[in-house]
PDB file of N, CA and C in Angstrom:
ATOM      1  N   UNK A   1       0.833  -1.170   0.000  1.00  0.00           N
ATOM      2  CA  UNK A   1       0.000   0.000   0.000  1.00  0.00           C
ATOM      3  C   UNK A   1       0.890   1.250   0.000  1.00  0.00           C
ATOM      4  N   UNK A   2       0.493   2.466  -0.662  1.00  0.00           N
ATOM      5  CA  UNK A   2       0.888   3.566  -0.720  1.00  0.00           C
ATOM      6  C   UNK A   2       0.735   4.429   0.051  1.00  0.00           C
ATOM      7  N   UNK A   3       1.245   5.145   0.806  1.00  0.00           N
ATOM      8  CA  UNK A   3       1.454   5.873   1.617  1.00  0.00           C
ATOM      9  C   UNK A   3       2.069   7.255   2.052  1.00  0.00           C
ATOM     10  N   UNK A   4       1.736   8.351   2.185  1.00  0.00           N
ATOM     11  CA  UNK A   4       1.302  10.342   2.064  1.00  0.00           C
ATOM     12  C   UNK A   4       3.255  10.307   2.746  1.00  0.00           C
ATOM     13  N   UNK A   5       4.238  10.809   2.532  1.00  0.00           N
ATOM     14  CA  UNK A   5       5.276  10.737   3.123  1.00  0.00           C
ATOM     15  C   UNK A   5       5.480  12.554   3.667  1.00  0.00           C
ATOM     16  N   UNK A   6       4.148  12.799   2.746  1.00  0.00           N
ATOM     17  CA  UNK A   6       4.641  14.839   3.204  1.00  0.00           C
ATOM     18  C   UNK A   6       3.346  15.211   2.349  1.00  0.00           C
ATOM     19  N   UNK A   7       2.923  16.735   3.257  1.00  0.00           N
ATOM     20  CA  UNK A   7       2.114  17.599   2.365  1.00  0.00           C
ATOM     21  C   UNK A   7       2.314  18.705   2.138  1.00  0.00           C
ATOM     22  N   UNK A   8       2.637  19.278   0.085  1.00  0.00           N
ATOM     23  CA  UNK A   8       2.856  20.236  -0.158  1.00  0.00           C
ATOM     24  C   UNK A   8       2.517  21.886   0.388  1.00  0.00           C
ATOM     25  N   UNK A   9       1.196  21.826   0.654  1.00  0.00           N
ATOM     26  CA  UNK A   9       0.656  22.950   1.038  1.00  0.00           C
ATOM     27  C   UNK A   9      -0.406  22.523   1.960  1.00  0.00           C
ATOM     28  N   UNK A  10      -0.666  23.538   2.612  1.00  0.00           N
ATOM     29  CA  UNK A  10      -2.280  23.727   3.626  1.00  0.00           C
ATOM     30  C   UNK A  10      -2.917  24.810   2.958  1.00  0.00           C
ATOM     31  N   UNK A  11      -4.105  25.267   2.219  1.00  0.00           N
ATOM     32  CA  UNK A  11      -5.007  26.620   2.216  1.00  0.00           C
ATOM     33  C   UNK A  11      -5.925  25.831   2.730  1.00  0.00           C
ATOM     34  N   UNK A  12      -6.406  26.961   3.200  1.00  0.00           N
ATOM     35  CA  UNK A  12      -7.942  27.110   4.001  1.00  0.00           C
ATOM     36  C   UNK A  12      -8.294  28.431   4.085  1.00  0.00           C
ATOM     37  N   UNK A  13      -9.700  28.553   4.008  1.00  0.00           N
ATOM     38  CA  UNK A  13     -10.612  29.643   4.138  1.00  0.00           C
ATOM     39  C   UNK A  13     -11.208  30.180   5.587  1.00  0.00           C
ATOM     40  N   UNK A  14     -10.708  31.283   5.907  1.00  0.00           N
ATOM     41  CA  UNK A  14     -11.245  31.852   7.203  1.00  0.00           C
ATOM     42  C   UNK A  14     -11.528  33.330   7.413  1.00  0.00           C
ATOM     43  N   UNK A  15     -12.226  33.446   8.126  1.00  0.00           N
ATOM     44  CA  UNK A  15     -13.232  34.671   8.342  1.00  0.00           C
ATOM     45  C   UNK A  15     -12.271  36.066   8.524  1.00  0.00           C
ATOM     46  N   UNK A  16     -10.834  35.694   8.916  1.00  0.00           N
ATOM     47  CA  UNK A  16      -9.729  36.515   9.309  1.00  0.00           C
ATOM     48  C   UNK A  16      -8.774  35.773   9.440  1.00  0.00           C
ATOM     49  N   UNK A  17      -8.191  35.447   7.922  1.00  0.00           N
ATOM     50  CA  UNK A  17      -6.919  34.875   7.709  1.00  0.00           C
ATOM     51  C   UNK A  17      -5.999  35.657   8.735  1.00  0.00           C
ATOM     52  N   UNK A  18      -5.364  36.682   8.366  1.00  0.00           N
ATOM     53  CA  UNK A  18      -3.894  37.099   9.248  1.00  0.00           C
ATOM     54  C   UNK A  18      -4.326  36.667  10.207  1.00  0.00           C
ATOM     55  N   UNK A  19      -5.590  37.025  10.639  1.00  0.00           N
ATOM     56  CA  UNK A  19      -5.239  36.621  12.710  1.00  0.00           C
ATOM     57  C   UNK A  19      -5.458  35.121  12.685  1.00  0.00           C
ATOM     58  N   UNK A  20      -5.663  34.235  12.177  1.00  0.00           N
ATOM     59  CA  UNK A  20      -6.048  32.610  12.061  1.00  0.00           C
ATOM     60  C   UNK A  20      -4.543  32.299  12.119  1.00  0.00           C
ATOM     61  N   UNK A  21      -3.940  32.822  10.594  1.00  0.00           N
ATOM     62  CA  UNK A  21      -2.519  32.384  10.511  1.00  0.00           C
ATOM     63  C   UNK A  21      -1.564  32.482  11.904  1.00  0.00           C
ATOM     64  N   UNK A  22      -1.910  33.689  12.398  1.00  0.00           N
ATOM     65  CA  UNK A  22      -1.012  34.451  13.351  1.00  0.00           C
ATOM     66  C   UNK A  22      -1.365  33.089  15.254  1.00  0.00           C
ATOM     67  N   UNK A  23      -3.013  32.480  15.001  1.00  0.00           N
ATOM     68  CA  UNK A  23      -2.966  32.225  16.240  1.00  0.00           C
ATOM     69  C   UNK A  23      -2.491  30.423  15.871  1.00  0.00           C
ATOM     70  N   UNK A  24      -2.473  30.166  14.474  1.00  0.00           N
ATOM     71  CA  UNK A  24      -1.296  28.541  14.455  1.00  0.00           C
ATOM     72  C   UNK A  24       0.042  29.038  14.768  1.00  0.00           C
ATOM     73  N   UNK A  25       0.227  30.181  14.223  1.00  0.00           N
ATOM     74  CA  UNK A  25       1.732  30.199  14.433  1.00  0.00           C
ATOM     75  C   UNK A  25       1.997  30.718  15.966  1.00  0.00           C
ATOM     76  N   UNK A  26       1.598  31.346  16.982  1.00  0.00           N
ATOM     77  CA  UNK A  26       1.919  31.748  17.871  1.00  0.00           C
ATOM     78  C   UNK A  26       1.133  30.180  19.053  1.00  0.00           C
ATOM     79  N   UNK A  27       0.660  29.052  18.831  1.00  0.00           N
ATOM     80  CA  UNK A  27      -0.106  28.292  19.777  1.00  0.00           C
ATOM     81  C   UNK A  27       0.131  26.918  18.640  1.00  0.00           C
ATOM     82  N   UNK A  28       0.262  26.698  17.784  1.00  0.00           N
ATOM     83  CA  UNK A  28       1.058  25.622  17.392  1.00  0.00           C
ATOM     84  C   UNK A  28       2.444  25.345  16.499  1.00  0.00           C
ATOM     85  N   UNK A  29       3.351  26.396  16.243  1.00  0.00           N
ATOM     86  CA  UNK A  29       4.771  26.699  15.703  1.00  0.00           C
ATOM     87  C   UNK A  29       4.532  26.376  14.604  1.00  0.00           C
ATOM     88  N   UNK A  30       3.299  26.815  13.629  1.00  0.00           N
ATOM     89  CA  UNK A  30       3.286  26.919  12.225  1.00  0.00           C
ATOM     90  C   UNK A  30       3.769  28.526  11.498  1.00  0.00           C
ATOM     91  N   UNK A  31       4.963  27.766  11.144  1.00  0.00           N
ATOM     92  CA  UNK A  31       5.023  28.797  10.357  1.00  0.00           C
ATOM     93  C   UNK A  31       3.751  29.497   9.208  1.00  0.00           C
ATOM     94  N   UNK A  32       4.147  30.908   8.875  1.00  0.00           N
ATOM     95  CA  UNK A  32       3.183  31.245   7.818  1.00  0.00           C
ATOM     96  C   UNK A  32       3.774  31.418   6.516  1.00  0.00           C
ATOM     97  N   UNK A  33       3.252  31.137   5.011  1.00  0.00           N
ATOM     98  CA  UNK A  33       3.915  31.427   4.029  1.00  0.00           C
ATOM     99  C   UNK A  33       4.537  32.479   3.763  1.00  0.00           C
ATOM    100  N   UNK A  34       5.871  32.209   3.539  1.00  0.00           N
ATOM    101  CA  UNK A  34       7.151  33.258   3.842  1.00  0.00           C
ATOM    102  C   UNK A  34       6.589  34.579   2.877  1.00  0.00           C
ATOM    103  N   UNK A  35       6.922  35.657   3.292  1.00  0.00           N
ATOM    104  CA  UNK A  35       6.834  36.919   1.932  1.00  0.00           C
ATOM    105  C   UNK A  35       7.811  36.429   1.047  1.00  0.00           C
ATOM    106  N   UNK A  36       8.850  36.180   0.766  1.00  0.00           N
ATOM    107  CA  UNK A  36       9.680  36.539   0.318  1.00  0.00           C
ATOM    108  C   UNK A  36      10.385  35.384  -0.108  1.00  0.00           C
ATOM    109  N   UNK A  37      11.374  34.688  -0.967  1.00  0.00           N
ATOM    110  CA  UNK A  37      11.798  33.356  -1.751  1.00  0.00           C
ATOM    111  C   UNK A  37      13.142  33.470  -0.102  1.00  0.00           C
ATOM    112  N   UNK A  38      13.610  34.510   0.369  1.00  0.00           N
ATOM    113  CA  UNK A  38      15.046  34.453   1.381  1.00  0.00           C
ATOM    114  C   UNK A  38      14.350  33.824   2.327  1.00  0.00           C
ATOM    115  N   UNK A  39      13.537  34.222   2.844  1.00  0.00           N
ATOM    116  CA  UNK A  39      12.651  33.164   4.141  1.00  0.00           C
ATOM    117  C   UNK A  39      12.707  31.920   4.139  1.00  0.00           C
ATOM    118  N   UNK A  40      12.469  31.274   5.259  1.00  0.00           N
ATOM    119  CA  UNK A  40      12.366  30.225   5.449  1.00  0.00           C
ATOM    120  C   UNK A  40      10.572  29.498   5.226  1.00  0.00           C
ATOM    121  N   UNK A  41      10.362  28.380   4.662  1.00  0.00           N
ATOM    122  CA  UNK A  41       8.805  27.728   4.833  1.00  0.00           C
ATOM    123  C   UNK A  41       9.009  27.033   6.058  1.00  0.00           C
ATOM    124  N   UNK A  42       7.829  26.785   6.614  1.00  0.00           N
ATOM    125  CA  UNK A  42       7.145  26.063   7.428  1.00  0.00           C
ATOM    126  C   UNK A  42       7.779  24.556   7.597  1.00  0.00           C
ATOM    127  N   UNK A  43       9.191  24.201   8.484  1.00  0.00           N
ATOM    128  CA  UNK A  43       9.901  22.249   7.716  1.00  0.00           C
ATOM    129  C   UNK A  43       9.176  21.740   8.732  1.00  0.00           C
ATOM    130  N   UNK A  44       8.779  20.640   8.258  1.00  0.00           N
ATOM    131  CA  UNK A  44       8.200  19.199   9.805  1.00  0.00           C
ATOM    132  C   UNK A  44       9.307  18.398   9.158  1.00  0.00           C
ATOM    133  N   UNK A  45       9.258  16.884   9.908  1.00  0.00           N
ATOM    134  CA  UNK A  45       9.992  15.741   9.730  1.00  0.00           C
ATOM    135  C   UNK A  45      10.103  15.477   8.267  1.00  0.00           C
ATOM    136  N   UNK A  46       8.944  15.227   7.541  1.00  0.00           N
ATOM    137  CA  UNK A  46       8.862  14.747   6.605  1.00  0.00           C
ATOM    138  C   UNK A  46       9.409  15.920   4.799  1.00  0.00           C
ATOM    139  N   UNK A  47       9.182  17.063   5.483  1.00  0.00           N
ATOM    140  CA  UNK A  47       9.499  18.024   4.633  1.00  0.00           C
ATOM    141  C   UNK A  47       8.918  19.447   4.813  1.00  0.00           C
ATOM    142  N   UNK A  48       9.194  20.621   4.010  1.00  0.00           N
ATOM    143  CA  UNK A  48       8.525  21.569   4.011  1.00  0.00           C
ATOM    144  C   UNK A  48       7.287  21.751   3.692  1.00  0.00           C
ATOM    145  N   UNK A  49       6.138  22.722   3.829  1.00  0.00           N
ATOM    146  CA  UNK A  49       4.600  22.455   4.040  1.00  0.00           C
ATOM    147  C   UNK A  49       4.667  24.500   3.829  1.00  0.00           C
ATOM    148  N   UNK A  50       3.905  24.133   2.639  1.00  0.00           N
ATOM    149  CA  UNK A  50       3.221  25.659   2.852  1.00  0.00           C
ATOM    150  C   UNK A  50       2.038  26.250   3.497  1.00  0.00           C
ATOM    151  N   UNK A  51       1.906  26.978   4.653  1.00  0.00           N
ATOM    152  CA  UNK A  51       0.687  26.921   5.589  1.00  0.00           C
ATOM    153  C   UNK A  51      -0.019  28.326   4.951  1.00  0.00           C
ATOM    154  N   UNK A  52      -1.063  28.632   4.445  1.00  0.00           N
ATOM    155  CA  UNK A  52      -1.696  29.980   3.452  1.00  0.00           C
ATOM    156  C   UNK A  52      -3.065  29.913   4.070  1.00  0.00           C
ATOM    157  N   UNK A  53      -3.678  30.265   5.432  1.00  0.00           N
ATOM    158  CA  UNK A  53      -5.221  30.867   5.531  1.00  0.00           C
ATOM    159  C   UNK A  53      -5.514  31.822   4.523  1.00  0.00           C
ATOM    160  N   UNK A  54      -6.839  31.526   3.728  1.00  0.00           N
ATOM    161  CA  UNK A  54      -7.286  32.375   2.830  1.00  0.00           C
ATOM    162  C   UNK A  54      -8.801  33.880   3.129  1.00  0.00           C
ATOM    163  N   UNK A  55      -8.571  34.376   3.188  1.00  0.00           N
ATOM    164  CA  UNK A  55      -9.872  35.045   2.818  1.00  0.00           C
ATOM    165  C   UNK A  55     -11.285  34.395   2.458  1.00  0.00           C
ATOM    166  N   UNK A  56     -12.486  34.346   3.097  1.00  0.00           N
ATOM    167  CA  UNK A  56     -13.844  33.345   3.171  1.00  0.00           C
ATOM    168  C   UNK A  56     -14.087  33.364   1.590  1.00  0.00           C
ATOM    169  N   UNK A  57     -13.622  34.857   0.685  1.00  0.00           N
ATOM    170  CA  UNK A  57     -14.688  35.111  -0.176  1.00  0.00           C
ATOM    171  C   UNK A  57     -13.465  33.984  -1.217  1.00  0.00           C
ATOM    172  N   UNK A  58     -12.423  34.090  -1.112  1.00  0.00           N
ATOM    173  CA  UNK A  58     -11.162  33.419  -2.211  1.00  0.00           C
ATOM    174  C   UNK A  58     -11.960  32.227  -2.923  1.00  0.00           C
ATOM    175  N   UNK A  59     -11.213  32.644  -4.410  1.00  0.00           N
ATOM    176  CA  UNK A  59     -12.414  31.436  -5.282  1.00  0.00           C
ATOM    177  C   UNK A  59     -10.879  31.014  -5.544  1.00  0.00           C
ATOM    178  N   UNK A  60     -10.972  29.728  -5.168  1.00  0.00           N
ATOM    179  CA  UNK A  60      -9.601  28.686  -5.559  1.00  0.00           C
ATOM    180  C   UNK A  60      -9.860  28.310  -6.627  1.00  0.00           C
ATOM    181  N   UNK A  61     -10.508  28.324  -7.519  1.00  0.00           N
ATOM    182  CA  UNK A  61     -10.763  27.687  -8.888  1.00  0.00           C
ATOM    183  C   UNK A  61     -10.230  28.871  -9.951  1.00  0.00           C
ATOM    184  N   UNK A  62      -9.803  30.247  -9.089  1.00  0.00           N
ATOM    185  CA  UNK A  62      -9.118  31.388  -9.970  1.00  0.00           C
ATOM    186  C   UNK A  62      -7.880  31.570  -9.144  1.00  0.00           C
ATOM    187  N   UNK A  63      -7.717  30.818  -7.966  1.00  0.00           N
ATOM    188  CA  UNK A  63      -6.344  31.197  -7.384  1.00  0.00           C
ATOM    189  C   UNK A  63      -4.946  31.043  -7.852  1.00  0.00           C
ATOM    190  N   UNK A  64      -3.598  31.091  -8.110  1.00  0.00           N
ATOM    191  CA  UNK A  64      -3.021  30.308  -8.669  1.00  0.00           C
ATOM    192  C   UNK A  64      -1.691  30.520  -7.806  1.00  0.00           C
ATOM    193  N   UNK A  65      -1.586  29.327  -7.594  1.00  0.00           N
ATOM    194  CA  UNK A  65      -0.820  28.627  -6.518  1.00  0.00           C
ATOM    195  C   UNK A  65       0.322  28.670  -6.745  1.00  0.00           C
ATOM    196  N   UNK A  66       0.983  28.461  -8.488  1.00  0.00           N
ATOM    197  CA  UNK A  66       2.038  28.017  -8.507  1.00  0.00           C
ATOM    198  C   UNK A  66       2.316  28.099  -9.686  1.00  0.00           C
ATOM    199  N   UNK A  67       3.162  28.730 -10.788  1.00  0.00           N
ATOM    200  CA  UNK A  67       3.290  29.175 -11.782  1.00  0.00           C
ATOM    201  C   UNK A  67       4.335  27.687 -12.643  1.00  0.00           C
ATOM    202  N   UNK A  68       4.107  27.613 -13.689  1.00  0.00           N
ATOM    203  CA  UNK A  68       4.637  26.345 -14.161  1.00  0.00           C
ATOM    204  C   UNK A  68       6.074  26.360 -14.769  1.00  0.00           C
ATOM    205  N   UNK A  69       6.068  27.672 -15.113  1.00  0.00           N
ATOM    206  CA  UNK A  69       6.756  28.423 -15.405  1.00  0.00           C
ATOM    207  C   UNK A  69       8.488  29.192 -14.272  1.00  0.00           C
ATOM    208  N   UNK A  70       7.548  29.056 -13.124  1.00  0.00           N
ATOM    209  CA  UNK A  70       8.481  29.445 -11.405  1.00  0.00           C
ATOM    210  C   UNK A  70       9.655  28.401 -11.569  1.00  0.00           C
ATOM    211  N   UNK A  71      10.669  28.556 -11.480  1.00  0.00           N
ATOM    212  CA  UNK A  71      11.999  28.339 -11.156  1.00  0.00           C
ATOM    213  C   UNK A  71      12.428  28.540  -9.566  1.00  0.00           C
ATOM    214  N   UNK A  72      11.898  29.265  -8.877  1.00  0.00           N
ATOM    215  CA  UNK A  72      12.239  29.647  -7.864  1.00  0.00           C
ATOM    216  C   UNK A  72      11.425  28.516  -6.550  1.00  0.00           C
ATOM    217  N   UNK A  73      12.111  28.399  -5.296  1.00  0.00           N
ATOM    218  CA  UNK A  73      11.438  28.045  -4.580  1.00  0.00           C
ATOM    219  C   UNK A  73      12.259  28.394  -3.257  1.00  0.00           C
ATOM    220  N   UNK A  74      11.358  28.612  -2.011  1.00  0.00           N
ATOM    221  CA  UNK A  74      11.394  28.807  -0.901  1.00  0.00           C
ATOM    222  C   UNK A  74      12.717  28.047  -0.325  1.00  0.00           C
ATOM    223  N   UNK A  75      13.800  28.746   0.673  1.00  0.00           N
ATOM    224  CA  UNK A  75      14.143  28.078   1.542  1.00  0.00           C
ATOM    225  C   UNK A  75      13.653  27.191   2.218  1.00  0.00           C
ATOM    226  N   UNK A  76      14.376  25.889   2.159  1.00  0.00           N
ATOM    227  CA  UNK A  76      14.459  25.100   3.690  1.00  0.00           C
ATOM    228  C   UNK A  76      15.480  25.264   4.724  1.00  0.00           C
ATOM    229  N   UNK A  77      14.820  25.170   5.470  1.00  0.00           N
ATOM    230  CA  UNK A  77      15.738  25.740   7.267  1.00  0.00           C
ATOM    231  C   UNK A  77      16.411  24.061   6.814  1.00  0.00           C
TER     232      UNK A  77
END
């Protein structure tokens, strides 16, 4: 059987992303998606994890996550 070894990203939708983001990261040591490519992401055991609370109204079916095109990617600590 096959088995999840890591997960790329977390989004989720909330009523007040910054302060949602702000109370994982200050009450469970989640990092938040870095501003910036010099930052560090969010590492657990298994790998890095992008953690992104969204805005209630965010239509993920127009969001775009990840350019195919991007060369670049986030530090790992």
């Amino acid at each position: 059987m096959e088995k999840v070894t890591g997960i790329g990203g977390l989004f989720f939708r909330g009523h007040d992303p910054k302060a949602l983001g702000h109370w994982y990261q200050q009450h469970l040591g989640v990092s938040l998606t870095p501003s910036s490519y010099e930052e560090s992401v969010w590492e657990q055991e298994a790998g890095p994890t992008v953690f992104s609370p969204f805005p209630r109204a965010a239509n993920f079916s127009t969001t775009r996550f990840l350019s195919a095109e991007s060369t670049r990617s986030w530090k790992h600590s």
